[in-house]
Protein backbone atom coordinates (compact mmCIF):
# COMPACT_ATOMS: atom_id res chain seq x y z
CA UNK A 1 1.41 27.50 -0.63
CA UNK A 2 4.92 28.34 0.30
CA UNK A 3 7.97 26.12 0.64
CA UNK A 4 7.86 27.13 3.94
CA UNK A 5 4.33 25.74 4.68
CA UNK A 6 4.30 23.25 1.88
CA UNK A 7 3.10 20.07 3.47
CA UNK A 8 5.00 16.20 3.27
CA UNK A 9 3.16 14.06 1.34
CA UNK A 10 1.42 11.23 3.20
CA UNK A 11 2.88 7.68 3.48
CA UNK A 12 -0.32 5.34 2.57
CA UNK A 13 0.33 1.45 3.01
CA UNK A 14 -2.20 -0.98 1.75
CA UNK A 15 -2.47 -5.08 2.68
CA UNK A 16 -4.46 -7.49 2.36
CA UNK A 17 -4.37 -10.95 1.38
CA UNK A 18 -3.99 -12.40 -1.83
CA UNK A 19 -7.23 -12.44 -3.93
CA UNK A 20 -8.55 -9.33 -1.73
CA UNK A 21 -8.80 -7.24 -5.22
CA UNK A 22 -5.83 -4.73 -3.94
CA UNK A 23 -4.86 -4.37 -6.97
CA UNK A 24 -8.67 -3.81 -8.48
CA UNK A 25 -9.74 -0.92 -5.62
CA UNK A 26 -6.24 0.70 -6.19
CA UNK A 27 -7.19 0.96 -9.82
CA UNK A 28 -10.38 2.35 -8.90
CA UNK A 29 -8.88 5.28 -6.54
CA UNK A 30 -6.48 6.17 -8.89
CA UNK A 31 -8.48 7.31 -11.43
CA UNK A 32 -10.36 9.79 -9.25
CA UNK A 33 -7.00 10.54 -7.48
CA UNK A 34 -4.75 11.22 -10.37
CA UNK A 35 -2.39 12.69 -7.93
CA UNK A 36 -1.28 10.09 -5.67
CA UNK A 37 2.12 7.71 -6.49
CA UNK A 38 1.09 4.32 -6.49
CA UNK A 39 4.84 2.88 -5.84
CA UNK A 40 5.41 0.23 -7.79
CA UNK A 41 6.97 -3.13 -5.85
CA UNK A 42 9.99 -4.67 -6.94
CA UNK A 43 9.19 -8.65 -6.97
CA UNK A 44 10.93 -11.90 -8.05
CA UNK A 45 8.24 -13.90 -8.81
CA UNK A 46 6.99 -14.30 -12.59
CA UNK A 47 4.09 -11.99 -13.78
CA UNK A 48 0.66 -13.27 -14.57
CA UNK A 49 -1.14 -13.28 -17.38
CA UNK A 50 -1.65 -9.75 -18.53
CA UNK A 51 0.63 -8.12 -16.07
CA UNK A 52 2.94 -5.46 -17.18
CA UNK A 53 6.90 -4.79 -16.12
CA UNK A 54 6.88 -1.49 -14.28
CA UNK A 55 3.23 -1.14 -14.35
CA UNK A 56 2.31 -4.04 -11.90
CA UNK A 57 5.37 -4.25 -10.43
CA UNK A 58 9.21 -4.30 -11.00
CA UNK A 59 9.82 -8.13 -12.00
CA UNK A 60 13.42 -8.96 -11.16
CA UNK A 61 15.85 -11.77 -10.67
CA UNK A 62 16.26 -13.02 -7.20
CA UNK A 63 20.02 -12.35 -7.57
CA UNK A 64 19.35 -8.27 -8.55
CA UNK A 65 16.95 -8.38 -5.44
CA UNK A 66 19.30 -9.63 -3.22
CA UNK A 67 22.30 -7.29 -4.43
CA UNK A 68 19.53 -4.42 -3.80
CA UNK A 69 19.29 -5.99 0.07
CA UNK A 70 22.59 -5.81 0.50
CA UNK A 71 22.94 -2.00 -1.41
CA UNK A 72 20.40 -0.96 1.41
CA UNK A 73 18.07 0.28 -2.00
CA UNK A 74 14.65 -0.81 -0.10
CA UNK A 75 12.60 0.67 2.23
CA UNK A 76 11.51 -2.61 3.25
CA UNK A 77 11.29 -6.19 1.97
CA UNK A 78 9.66 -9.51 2.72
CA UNK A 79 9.41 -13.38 1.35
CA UNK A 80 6.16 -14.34 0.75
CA UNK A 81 4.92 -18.08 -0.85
CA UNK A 82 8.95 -18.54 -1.67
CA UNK A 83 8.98 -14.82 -3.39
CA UNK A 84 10.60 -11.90 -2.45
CA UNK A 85 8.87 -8.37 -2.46
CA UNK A 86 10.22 -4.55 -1.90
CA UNK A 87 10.04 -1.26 -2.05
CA UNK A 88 12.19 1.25 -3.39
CA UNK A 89 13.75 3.60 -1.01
CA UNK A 90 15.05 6.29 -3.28
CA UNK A 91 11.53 6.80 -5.27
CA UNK A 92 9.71 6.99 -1.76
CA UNK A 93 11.57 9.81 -0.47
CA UNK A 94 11.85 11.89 -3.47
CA UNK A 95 8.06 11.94 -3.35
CA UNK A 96 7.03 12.66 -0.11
CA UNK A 97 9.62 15.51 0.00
CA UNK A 98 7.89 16.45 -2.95
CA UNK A 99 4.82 16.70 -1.04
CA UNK A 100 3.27 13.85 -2.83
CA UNK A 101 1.14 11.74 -1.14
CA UNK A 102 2.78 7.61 -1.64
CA UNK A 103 0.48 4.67 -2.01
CA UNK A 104 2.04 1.27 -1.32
CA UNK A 105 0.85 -2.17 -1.65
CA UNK A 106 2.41 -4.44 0.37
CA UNK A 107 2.13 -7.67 2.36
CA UNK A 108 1.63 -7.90 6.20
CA UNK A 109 5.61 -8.34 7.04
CA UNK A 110 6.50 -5.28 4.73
CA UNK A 111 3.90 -3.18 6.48
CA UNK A 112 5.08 -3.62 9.68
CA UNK A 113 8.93 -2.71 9.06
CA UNK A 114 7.68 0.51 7.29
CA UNK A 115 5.74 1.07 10.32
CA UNK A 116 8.56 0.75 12.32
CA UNK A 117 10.38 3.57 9.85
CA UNK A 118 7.23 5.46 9.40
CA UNK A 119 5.34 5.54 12.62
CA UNK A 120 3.39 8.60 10.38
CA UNK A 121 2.17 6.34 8.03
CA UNK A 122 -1.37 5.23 7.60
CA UNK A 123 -1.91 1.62 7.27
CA UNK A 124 -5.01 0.22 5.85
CA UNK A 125 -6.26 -3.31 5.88
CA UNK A 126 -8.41 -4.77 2.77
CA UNK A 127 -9.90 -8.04 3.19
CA UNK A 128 -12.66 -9.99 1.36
CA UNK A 129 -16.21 -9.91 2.46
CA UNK A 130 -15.78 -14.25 3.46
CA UNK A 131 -13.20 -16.96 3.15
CA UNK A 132 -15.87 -18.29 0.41
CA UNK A 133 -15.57 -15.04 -1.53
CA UNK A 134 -11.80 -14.81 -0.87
CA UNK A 135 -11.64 -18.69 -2.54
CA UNK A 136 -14.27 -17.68 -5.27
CA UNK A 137 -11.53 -15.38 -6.61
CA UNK A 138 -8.55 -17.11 -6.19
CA UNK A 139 -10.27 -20.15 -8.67
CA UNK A 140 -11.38 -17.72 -10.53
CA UNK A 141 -7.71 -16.20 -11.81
CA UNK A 142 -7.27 -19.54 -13.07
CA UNK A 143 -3.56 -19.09 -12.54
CA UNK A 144 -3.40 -21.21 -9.04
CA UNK A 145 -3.47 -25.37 -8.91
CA UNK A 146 -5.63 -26.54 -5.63
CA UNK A 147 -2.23 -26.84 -3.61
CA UNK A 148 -1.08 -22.82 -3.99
CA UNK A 149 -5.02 -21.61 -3.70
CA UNK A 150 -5.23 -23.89 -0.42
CA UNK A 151 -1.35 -22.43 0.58
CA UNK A 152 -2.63 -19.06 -0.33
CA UNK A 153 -5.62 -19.36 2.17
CA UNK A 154 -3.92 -20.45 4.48
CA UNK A 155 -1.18 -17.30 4.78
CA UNK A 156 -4.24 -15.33 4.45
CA UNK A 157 -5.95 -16.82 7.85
CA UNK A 158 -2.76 -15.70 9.16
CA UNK A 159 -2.56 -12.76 7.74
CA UNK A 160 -5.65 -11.85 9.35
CA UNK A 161 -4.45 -12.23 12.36
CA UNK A 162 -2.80 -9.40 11.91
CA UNK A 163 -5.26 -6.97 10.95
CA UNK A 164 -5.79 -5.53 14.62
CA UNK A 165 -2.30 -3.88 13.82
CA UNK A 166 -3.68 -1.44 11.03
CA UNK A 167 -5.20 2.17 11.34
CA UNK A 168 -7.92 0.61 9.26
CA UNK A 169 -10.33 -1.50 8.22
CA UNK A 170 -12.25 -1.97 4.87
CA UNK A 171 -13.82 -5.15 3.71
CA UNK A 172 -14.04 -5.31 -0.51
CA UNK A 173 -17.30 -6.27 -1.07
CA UNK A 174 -17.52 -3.96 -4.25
CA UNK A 175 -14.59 -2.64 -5.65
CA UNK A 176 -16.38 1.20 -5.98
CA UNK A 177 -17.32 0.96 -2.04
CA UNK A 178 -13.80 -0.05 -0.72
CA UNK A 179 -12.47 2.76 -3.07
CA UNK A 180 -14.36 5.12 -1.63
CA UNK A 181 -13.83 3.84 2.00
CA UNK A 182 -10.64 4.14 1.22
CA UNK A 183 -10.83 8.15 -0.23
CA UNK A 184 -12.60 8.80 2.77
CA UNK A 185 -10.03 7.60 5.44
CA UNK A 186 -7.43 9.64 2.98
CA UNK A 187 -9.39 12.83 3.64
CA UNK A 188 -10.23 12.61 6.86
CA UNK A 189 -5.86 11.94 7.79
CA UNK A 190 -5.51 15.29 6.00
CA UNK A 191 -7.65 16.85 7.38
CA UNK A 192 -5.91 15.54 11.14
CA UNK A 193 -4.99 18.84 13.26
CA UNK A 194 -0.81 18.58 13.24
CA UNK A 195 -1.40 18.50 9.65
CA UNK A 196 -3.69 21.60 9.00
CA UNK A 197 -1.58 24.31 11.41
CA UNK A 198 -0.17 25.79 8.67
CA UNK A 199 -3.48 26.78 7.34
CA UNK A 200 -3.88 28.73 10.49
CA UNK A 201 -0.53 30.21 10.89
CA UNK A 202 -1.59 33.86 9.77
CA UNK A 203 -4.06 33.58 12.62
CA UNK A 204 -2.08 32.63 15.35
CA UNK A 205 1.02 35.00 14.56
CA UNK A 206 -1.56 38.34 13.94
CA UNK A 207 -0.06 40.78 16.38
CA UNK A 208 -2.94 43.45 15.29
CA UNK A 209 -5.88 41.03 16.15
């Protein structure tokens, strides 16, 4: 394809509430599409057992978070259970213009202000298949006292609530389902009319036909 027809990579944002296995179906997708940038968050709260700086996300001090606020470094930002979260503007936009297609994981508040910047973005909502599964998990992580797993279902009632909002849909019920739910909605957005014209561009500017 030509620079001149090479298409912008597409802007993919992913919520769901905590203990929704986000970061378990991304892990699935990605290894059957290689291709897409899973952006990495920037967070200041402290990793959990057997997460990885850079890898799960970018684990920073709330004072280097806040100096990146006020730098204007992030796409978008939110607080979430006393915690701030981001995303990177810089990496973002070097992809796309790359023609890479971006994968984001973010909460509900995030989603919406990069919705608000990115009308073109497709926003997909992953939630648990019941609010017995959803608690199943969160006890299960071992990493939560009864107070933060009840806090934690809570925002995700709430969360919920704003699920309407998304393009889509998918409930996790296994991890290879929701992955593929979620290759599926990728393909069909490509193949979306606006962004297949260039395909047909010999066709329509044939003078001889």
């Amino acid at each position: 394809m030509s620079e001149a027809t090479k298409k912008r990579g597409e802007l993919i944002v992913l919520s769901g509430p905590s203990g929704a296995g986000k970061s378990t179906v991304i892990a699935e997708l990605l290894s059957s599409r290689p291709d897409i940038h899973f952006s990495v968050s920037f967070t200041t709260r402290q990793p959990r057992v057997g997460e990885e700086n850079g890898v799960n996300y970018n684990f920073v001090s709330r004072e280097e978070f806040e100096r990146m606020i006020a730098a204007d470094e992030l796409l978008e930002y939110a607080e979430y259970v006393g915690n701030y979260y981001g995303t990177s503007l810089k990496v973002i936009r070097e992809q796309l213009d790359r023609g890479v297609d971006v994968l984001l994981d973010i909460e509900v508040q995030g989603a919406a202000k990069v919705k608000e910047k990115c009308p073109e973005a497709v926003t997909i909502f992953l939630i648990p298949p019941s609010v017995e599964e959803l608690s199943r998990r969160l006890h299960g992580r071992h990493t939560d006292g009864e107070d933060a797993i009840a806090q934690r279902l809570a925002q995700a009632r709430e969360e919920c609530r704003e699920c309407h909002r998304y393009d889509y849909l998918v409930v996790n019920d296994t991890v290879v389902s929701a992955a593929h739910q979620l290759q599926s909605i990728l393909e069909a957005e490509r193949c979306r009319t606006p962004k297949q014209l260039h395909l047909v561009e010999s066709f329509l500017h044939d003078q001889n036909g």
